[in-house]
Every structure is written in C-alpha cells, then in structure tokens.
PDB file of N, CA and C in Angstrom:
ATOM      1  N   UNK A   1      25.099  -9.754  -5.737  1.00  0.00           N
ATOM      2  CA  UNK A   1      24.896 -10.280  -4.394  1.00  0.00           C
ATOM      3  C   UNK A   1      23.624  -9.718  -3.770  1.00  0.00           C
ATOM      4  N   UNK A   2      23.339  -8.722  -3.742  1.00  0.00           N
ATOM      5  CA  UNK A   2      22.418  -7.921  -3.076  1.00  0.00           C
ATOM      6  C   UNK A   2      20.572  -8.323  -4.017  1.00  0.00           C
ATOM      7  N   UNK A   3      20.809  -9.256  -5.321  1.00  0.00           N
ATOM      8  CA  UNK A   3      19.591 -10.150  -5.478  1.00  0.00           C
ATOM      9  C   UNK A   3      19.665 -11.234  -5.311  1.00  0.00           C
ATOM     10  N   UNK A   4      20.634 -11.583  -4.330  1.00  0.00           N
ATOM     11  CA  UNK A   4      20.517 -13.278  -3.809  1.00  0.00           C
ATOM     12  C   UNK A   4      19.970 -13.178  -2.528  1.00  0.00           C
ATOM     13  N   UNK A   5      20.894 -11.773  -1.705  1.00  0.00           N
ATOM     14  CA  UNK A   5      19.786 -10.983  -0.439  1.00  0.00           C
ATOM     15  C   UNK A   5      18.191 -11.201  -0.495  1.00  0.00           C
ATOM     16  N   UNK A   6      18.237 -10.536  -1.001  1.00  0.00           N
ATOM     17  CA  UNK A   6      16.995  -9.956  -1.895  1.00  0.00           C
ATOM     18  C   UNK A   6      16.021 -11.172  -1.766  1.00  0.00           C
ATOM     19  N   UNK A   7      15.921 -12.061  -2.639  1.00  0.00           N
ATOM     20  CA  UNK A   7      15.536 -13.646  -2.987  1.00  0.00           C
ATOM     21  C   UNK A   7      15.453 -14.140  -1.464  1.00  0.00           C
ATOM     22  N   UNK A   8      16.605 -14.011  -1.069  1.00  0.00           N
ATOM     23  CA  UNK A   8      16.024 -14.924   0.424  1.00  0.00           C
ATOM     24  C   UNK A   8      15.695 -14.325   1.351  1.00  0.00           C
ATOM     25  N   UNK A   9      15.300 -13.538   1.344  1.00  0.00           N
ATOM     26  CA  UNK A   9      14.281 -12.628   2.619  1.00  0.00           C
ATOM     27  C   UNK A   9      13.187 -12.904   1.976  1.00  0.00           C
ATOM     28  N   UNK A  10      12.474 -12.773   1.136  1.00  0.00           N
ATOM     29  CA  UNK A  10      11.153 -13.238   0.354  1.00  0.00           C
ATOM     30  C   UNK A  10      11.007 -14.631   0.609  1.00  0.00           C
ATOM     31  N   UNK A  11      11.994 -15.653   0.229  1.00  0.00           N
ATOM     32  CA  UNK A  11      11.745 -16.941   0.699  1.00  0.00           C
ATOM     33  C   UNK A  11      11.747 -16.789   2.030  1.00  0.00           C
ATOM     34  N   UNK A  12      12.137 -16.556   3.186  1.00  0.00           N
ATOM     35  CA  UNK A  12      12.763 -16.525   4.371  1.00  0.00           C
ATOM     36  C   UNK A  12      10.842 -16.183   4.697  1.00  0.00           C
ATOM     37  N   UNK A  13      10.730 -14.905   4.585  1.00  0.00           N
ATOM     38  CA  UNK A  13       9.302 -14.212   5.114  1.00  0.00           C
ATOM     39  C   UNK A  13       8.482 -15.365   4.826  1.00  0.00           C
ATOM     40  N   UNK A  14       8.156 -15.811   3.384  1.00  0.00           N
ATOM     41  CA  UNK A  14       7.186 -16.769   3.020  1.00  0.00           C
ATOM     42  C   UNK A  14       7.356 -18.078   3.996  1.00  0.00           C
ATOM     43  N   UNK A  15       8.178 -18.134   4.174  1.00  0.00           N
ATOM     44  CA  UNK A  15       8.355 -19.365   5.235  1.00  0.00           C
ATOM     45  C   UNK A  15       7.367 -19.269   6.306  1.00  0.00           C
ATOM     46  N   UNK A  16       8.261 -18.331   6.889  1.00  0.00           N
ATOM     47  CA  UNK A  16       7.653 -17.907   8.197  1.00  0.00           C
ATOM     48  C   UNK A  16       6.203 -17.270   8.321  1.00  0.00           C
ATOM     49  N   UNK A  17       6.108 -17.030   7.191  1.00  0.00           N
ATOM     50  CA  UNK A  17       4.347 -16.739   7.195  1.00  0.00           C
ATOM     51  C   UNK A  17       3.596 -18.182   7.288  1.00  0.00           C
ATOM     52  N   UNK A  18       4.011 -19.022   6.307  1.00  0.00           N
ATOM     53  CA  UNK A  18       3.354 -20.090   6.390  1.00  0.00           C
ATOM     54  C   UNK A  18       3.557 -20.797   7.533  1.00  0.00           C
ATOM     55  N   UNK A  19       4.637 -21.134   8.343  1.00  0.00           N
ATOM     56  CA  UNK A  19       4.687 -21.526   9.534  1.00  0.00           C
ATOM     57  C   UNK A  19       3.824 -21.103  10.351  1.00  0.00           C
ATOM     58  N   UNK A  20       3.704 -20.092  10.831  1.00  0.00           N
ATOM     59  CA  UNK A  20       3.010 -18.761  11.770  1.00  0.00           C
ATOM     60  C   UNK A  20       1.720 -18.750  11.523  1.00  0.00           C
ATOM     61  N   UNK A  21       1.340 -19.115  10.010  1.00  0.00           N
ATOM     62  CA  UNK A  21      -0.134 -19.095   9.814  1.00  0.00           C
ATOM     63  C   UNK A  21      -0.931 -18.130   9.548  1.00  0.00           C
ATOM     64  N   UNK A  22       0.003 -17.058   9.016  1.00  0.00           N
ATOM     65  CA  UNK A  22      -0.086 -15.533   8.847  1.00  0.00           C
ATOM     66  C   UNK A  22      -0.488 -15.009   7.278  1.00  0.00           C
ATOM     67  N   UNK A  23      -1.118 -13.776   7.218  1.00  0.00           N
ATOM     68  CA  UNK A  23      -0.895 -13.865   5.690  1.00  0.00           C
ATOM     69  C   UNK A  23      -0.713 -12.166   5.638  1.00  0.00           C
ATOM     70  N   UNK A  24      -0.838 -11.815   4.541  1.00  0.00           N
ATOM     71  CA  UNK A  24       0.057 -10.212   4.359  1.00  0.00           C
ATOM     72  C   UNK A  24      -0.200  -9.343   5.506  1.00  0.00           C
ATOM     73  N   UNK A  25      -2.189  -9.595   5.409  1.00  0.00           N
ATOM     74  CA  UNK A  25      -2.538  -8.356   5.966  1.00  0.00           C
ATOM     75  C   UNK A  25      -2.813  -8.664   7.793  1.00  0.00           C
ATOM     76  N   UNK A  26      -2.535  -9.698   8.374  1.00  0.00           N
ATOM     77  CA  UNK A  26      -2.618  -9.793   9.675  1.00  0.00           C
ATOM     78  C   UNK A  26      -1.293  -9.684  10.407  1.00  0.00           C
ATOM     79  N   UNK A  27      -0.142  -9.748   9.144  1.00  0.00           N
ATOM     80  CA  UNK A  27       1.274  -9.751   9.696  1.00  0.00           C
ATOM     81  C   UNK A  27       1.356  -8.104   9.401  1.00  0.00           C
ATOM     82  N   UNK A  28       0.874  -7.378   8.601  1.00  0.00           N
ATOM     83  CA  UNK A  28       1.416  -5.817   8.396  1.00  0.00           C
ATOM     84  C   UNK A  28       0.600  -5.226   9.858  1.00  0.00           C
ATOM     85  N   UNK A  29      -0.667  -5.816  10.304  1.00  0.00           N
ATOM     86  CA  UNK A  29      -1.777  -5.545  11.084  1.00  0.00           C
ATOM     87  C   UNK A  29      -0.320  -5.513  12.855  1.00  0.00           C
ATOM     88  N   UNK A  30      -0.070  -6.446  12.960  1.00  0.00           N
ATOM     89  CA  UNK A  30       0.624  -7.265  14.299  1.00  0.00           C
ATOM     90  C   UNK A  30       2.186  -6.274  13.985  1.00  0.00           C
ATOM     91  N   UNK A  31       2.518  -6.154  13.161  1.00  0.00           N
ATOM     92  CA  UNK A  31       4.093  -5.086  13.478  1.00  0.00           C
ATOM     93  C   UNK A  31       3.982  -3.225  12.910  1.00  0.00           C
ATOM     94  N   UNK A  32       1.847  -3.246  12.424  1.00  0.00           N
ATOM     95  CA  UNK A  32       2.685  -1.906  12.602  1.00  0.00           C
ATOM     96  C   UNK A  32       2.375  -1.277  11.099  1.00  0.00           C
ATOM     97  N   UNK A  33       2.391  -2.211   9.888  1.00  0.00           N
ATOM     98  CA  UNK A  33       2.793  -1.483   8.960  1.00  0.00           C
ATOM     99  C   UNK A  33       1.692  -1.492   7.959  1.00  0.00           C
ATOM    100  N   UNK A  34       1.631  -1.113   6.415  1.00  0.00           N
ATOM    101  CA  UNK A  34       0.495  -1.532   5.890  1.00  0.00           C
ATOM    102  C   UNK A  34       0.674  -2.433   4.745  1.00  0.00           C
ATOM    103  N   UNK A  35      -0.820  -3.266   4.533  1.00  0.00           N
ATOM    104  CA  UNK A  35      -0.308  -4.687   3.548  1.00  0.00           C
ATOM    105  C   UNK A  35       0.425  -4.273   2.846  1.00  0.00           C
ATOM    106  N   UNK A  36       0.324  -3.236   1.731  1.00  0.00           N
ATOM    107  CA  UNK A  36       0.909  -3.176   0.782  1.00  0.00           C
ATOM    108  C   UNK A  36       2.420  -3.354   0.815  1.00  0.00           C
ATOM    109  N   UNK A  37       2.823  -2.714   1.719  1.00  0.00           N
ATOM    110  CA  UNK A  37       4.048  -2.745   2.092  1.00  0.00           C
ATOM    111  C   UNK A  37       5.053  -4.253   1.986  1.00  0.00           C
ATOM    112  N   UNK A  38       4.580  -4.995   2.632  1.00  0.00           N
ATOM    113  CA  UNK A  38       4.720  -6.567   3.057  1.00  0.00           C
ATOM    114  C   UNK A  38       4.399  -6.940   1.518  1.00  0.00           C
ATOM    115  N   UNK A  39       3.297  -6.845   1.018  1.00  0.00           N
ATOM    116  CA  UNK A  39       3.628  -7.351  -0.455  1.00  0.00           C
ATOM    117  C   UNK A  39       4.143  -6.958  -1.306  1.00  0.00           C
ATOM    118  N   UNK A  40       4.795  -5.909  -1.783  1.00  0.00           N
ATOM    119  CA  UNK A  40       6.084  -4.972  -2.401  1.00  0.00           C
ATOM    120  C   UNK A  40       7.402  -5.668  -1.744  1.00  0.00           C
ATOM    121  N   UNK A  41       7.263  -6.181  -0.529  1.00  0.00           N
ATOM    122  CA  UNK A  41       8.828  -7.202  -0.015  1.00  0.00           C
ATOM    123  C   UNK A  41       8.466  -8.529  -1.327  1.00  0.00           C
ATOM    124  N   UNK A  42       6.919  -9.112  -0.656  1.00  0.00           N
ATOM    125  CA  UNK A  42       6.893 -10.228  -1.310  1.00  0.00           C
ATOM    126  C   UNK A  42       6.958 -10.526  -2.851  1.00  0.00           C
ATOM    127  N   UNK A  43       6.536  -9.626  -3.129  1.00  0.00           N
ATOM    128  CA  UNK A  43       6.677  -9.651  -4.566  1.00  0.00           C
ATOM    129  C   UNK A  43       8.368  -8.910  -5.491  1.00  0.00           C
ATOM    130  N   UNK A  44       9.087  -8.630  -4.523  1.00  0.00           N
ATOM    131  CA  UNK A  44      10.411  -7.989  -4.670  1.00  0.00           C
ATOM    132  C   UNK A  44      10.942  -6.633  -5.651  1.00  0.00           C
ATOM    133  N   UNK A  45       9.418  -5.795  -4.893  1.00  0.00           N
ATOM    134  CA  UNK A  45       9.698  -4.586  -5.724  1.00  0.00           C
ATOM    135  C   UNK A  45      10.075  -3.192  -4.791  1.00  0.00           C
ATOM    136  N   UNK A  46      10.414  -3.910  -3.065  1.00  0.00           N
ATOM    137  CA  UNK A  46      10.866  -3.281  -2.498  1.00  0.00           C
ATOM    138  C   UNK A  46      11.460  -4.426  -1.570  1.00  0.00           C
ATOM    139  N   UNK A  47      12.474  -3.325  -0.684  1.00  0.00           N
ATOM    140  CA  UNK A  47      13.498  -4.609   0.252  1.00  0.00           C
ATOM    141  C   UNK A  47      13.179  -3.916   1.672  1.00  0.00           C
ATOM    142  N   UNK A  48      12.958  -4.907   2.663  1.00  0.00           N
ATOM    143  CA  UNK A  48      12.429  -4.260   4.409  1.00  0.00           C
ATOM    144  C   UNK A  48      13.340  -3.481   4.770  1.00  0.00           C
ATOM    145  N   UNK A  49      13.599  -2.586   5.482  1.00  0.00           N
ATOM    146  CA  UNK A  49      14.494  -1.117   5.953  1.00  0.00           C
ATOM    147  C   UNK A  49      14.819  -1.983   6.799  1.00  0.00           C
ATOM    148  N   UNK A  50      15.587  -1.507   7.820  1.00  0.00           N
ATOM    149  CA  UNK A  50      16.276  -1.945   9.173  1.00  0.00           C
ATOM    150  C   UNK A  50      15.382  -2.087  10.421  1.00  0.00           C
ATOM    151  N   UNK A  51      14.123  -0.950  10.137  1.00  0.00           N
ATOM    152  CA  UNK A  51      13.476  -1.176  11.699  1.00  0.00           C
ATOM    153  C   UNK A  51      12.333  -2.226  11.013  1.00  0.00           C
ATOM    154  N   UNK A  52      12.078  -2.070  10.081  1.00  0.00           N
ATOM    155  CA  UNK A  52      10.868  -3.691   9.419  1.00  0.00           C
ATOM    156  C   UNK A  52      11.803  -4.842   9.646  1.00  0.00           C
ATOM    157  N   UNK A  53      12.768  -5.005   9.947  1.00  0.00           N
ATOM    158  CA  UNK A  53      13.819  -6.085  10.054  1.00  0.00           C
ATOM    159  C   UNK A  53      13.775  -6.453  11.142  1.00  0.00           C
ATOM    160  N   UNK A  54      13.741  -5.260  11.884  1.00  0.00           N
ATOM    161  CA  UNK A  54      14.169  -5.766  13.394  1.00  0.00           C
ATOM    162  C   UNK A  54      12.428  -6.534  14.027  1.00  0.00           C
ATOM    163  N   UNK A  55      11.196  -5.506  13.344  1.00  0.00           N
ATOM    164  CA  UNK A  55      10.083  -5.853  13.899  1.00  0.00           C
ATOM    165  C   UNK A  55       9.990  -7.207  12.811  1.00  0.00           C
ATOM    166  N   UNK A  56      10.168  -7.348  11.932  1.00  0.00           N
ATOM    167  CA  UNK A  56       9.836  -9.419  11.215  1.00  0.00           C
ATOM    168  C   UNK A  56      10.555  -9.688  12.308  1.00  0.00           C
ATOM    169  N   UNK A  57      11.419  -9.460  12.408  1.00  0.00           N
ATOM    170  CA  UNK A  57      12.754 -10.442  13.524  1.00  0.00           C
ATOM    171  C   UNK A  57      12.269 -11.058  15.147  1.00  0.00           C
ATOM    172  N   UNK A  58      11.358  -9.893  15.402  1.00  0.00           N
ATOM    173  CA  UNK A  58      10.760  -9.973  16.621  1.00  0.00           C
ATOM    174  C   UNK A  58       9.731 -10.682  16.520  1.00  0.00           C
ATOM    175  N   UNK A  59       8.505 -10.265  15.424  1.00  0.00           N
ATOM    176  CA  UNK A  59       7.538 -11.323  14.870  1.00  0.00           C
ATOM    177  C   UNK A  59       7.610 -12.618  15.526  1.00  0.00           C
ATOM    178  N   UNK A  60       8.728 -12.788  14.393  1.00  0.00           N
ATOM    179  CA  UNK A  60       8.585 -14.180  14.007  1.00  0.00           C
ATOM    180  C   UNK A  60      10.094 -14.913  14.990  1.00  0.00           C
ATOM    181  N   UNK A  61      10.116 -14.342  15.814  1.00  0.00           N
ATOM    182  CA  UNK A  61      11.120 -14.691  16.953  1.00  0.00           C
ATOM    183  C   UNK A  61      12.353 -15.688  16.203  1.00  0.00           C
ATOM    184  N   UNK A  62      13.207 -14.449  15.459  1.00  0.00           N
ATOM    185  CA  UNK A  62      14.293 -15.256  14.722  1.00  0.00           C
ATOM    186  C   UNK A  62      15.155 -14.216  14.653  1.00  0.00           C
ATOM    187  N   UNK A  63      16.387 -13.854  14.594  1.00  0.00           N
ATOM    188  CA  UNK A  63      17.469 -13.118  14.069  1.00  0.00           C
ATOM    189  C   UNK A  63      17.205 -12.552  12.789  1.00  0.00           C
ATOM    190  N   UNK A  64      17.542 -11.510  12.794  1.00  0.00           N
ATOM    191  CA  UNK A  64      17.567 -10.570  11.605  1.00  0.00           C
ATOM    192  C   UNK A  64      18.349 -11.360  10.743  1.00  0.00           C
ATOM    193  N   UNK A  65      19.727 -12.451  11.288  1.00  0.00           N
ATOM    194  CA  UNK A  65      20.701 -12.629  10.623  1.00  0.00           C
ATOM    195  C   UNK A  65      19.822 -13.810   9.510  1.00  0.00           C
ATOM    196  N   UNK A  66      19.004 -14.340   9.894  1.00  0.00           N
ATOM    197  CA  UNK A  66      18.249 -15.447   9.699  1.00  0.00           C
ATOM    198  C   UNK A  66      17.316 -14.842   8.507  1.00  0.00           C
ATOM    199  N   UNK A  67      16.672 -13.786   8.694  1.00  0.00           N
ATOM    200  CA  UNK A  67      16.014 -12.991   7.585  1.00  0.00           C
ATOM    201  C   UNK A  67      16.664 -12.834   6.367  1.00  0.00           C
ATOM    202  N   UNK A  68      18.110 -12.297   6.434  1.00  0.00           N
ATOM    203  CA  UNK A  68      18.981 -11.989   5.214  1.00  0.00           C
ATOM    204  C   UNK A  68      19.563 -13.207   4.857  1.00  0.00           C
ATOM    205  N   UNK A  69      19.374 -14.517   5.521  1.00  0.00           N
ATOM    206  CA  UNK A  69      20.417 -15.284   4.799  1.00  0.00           C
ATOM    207  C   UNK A  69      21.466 -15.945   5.194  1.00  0.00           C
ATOM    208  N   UNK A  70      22.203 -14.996   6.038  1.00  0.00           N
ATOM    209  CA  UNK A  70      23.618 -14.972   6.505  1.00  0.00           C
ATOM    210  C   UNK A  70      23.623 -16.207   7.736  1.00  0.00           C
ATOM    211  N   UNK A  71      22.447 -16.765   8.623  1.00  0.00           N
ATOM    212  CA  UNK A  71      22.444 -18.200   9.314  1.00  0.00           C
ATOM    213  C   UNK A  71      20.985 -18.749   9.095  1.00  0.00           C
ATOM    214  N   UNK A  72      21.134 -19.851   9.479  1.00  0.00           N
ATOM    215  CA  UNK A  72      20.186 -21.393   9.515  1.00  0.00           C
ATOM    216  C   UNK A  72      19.596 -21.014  10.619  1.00  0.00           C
ATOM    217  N   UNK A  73      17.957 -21.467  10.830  1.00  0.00           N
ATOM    218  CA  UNK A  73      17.610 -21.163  12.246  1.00  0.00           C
ATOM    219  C   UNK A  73      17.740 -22.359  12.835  1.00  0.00           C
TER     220      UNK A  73
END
C-alpha cells in the first residue's frame, strides 16, 4: 500500500506542477526547500515529510488529503 501512496503523490505533484506552471526549482524556491529535494519526491527515491505536505498543500491550494490520494479535488 504505502507504493500506491507513494505513486500518487508523484502523479498528484506532477499534476499540479504542470497546472501551476511550475517546475522543480521555482516550486523548491516558493516553499522553502531545495531542488533536489522535490526531485528525489519526483523521481521516488524519497517521500515528502509532513511539514513538505502541509507547505505542497498550501502551494498548490489543495488538501494534503488530495496529495496522498485519499480524495478527488
């Protein structure tokens, strides 16, 4: 279960990057963090902590719940 998580927060982010018009390093720039970081999500060799959750969440003005999966926006 926790690589189906996994899988759709990467799809979920990629979304919302492309929506937003964003790309690694202007979205790590705007919450804070550094590219690399954001591409270790994207590429799924790391998973966002709770406060990178809450700041995508705020980003991209959507529910955390929406990040993991768990609702539809």
């Amino acid at each position: 279960m926790e690589k189906i998580i996994e899988i759709l927060i990467i799809e979920r982010l990629k979304e919302l990057m492309n929506e937003y018009g964003t790309n690694q390093s202007k979205l790590a720039l705007s919450i804070g963090l550094k590219q690399n970081t954001i591409s270790a999500w994207l590429l799924g060799k790391k998973e966002p902590s709770i406060t990178s959750l809450w700041l995508l969440a705020d980003f991209f003005a959507v529910p955390i719940d929406y990040l993991v999966g768990r609702t539809e926006y």
